[in-house]
C-alpha atoms as a PDB file:
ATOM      1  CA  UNK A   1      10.876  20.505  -2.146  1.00  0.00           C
ATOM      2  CA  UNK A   2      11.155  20.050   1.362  1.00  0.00           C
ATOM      3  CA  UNK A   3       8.672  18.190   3.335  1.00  0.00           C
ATOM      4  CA  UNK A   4       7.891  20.660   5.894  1.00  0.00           C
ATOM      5  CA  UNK A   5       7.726  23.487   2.989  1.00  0.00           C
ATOM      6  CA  UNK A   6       5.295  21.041   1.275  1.00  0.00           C
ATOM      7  CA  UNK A   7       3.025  21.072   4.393  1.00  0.00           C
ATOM      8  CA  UNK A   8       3.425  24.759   4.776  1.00  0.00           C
ATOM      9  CA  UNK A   9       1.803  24.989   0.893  1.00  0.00           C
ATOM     10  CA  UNK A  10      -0.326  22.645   1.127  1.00  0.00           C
ATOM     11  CA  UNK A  11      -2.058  23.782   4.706  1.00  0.00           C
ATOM     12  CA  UNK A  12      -1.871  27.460   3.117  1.00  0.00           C
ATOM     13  CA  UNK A  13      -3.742  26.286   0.002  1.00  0.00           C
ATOM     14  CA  UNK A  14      -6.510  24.899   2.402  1.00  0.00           C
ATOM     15  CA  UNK A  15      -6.682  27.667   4.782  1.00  0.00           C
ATOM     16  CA  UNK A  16      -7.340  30.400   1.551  1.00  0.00           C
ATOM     17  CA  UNK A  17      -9.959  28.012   0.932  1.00  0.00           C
ATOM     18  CA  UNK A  18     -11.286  27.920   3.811  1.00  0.00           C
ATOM     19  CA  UNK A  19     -11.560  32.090   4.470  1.00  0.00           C
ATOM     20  CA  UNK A  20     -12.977  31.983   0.750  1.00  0.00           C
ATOM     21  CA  UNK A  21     -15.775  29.747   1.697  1.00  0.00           C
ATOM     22  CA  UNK A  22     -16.811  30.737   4.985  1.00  0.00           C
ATOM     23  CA  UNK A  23     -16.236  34.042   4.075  1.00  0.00           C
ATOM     24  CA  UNK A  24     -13.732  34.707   7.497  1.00  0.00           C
ATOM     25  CA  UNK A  25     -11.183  37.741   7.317  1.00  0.00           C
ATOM     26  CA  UNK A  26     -10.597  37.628  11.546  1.00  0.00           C
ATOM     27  CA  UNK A  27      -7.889  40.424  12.314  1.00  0.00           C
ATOM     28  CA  UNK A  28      -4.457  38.695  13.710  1.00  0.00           C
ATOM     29  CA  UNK A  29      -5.915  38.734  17.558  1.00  0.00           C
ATOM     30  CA  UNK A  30      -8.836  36.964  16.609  1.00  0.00           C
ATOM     31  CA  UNK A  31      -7.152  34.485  14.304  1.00  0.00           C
ATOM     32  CA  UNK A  32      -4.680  33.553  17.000  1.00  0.00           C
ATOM     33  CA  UNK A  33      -7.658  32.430  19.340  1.00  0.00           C
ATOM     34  CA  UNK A  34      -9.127  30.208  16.715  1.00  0.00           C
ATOM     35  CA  UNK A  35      -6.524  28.446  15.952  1.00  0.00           C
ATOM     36  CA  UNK A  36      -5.163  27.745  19.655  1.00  0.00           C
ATOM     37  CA  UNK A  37      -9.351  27.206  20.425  1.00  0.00           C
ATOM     38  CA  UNK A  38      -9.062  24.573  17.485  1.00  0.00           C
ATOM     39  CA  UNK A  39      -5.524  23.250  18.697  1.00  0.00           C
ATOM     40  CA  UNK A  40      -7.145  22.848  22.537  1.00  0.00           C
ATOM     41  CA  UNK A  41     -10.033  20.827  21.147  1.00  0.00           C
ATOM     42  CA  UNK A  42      -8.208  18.372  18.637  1.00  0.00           C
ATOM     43  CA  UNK A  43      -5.831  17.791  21.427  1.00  0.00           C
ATOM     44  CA  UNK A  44      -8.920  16.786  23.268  1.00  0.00           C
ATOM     45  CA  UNK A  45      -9.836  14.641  20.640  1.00  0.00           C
ATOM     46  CA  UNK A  46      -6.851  12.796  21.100  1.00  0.00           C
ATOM     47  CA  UNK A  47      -7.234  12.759  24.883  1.00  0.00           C
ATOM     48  CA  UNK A  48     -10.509  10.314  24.304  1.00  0.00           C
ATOM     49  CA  UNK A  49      -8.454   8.201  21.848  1.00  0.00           C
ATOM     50  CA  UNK A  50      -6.438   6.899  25.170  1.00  0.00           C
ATOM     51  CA  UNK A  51      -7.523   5.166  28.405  1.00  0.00           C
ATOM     52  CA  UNK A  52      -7.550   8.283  30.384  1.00  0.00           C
ATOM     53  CA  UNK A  53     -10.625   7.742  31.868  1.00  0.00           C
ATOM     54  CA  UNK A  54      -9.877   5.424  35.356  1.00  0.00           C
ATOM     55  CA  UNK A  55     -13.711   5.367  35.694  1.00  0.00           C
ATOM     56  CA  UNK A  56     -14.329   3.443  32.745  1.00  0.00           C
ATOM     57  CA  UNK A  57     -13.277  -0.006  31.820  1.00  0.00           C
ATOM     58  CA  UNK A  58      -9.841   0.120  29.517  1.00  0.00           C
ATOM     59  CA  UNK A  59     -10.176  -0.606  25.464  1.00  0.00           C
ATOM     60  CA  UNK A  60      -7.480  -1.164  22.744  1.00  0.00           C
ATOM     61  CA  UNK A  61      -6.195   2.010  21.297  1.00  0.00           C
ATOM     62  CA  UNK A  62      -7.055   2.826  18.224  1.00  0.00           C
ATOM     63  CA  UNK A  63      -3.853   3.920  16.598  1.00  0.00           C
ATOM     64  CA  UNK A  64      -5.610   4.826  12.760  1.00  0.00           C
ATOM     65  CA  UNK A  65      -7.893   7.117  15.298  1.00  0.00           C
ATOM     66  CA  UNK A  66      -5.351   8.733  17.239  1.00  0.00           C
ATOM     67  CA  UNK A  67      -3.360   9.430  14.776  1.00  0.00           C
ATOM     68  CA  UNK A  68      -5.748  10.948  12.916  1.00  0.00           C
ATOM     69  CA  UNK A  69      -6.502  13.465  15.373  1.00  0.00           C
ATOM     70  CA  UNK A  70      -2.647  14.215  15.584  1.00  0.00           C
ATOM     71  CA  UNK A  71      -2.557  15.193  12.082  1.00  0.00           C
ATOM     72  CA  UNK A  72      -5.772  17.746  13.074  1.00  0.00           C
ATOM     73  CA  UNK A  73      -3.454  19.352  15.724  1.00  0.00           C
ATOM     74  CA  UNK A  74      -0.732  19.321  13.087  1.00  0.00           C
ATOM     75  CA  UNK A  75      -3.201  21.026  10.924  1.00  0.00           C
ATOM     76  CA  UNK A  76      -4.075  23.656  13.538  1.00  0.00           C
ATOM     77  CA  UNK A  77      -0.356  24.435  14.515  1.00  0.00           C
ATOM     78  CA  UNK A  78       0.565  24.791  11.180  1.00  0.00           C
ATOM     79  CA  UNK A  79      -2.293  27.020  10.181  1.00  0.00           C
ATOM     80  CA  UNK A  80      -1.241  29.247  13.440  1.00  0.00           C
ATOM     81  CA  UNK A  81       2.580  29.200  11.976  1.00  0.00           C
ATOM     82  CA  UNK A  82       1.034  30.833   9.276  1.00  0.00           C
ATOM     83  CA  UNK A  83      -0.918  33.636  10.620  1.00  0.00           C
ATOM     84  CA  UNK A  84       2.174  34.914  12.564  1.00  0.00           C
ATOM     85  CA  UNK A  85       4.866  34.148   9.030  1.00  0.00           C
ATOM     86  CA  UNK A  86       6.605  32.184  10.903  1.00  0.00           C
ATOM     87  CA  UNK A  87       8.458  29.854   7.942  1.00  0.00           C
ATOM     88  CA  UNK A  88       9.171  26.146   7.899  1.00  0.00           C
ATOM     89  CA  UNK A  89      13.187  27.223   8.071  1.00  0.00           C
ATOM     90  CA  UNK A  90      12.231  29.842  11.101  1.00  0.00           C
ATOM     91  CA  UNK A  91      10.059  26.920  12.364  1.00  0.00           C
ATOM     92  CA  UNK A  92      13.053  23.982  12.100  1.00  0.00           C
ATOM     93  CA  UNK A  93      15.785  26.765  13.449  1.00  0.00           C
ATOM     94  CA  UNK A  94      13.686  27.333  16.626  1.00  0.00           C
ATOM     95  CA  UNK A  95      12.395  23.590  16.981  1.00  0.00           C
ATOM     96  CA  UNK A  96      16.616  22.901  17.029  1.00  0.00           C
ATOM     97  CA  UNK A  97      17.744  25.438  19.243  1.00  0.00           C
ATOM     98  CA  UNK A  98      15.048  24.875  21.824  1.00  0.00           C
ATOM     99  CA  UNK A  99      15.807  20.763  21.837  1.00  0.00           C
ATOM    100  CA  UNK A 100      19.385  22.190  22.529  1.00  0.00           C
ATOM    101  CA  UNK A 101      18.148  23.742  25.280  1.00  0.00           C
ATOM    102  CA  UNK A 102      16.463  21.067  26.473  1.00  0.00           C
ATOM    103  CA  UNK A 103      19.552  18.828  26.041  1.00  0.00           C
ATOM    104  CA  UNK A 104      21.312  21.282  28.466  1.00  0.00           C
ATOM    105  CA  UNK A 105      18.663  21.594  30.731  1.00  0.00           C
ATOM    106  CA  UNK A 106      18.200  17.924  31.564  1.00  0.00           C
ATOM    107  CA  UNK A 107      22.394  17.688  31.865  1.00  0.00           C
ATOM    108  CA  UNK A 108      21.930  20.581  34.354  1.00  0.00           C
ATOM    109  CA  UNK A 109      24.210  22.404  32.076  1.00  0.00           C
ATOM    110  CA  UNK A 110      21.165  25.470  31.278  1.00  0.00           C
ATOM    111  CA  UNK A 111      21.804  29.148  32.602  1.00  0.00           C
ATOM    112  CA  UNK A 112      17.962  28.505  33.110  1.00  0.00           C
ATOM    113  CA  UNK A 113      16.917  28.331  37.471  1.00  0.00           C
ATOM    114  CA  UNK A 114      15.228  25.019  38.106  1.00  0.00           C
ATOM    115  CA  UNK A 115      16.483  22.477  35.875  1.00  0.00           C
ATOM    116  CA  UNK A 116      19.887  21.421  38.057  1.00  0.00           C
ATOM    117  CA  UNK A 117      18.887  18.348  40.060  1.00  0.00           C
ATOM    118  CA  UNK A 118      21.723  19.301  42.687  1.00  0.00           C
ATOM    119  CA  UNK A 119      19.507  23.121  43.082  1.00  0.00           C
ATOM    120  CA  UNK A 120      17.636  23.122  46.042  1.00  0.00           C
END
């Protein structure tokens, strides 16, 4: 099985668990806020695993920590690729295209306004 279908089952299996327990059925709308409410705080969470603070004296990163709360985003975005069906295979096709695009864009070579460095 592929790795990213393995995460796909395996964050699946925990989010039915999850519903089950807490007893949540949110319609799609709903859903779709909790999960990019959820992705906004772990990201947080990693925010206060780096020296982002000026104010405040600078301390070795944690890396075990951080990447902890990477996986919880990874969790979240998953879970969110779930409630709108989007597959792993969907998710990989679009990941590839759009670093295509990117590519392009930073070569100047996008049809995409902005991204030239000779535009003005």
């Amino acid at each position: 099985m592929d790795k990213l279908d393995e995460i796909f089952r395996l964050q699946s299996q925990l989010d039915a668990k999850i519903a089950e327990k807490h007893k949540v059925d949110f319609d799609l709308d709903t859903w779709i806020e909790k999960e990019i409410l959820a992705i906004i705080s772990e990201l947080g969470e990693v925010l206060d695993e780096t020296n982002f603070k000026w104010w405040k004296n600078p301390r070795k990163i944690d890396k075990k920590a951080l990447k902890e709360e990477i996986i919880d985003v990874f969790h979240f975005l998953i879970s969110l690729c779930l409630k709108v069906n989007l597959s792993p295979q969907e998710l990989y096709e679009a990941y590839v295209a759009k670093n295509n695009e990117n590519h392009l864009r930073q070569e100047g070579l996008s049809s995409k306004k902005g991204y030239d460095i000779n535009e003005s």
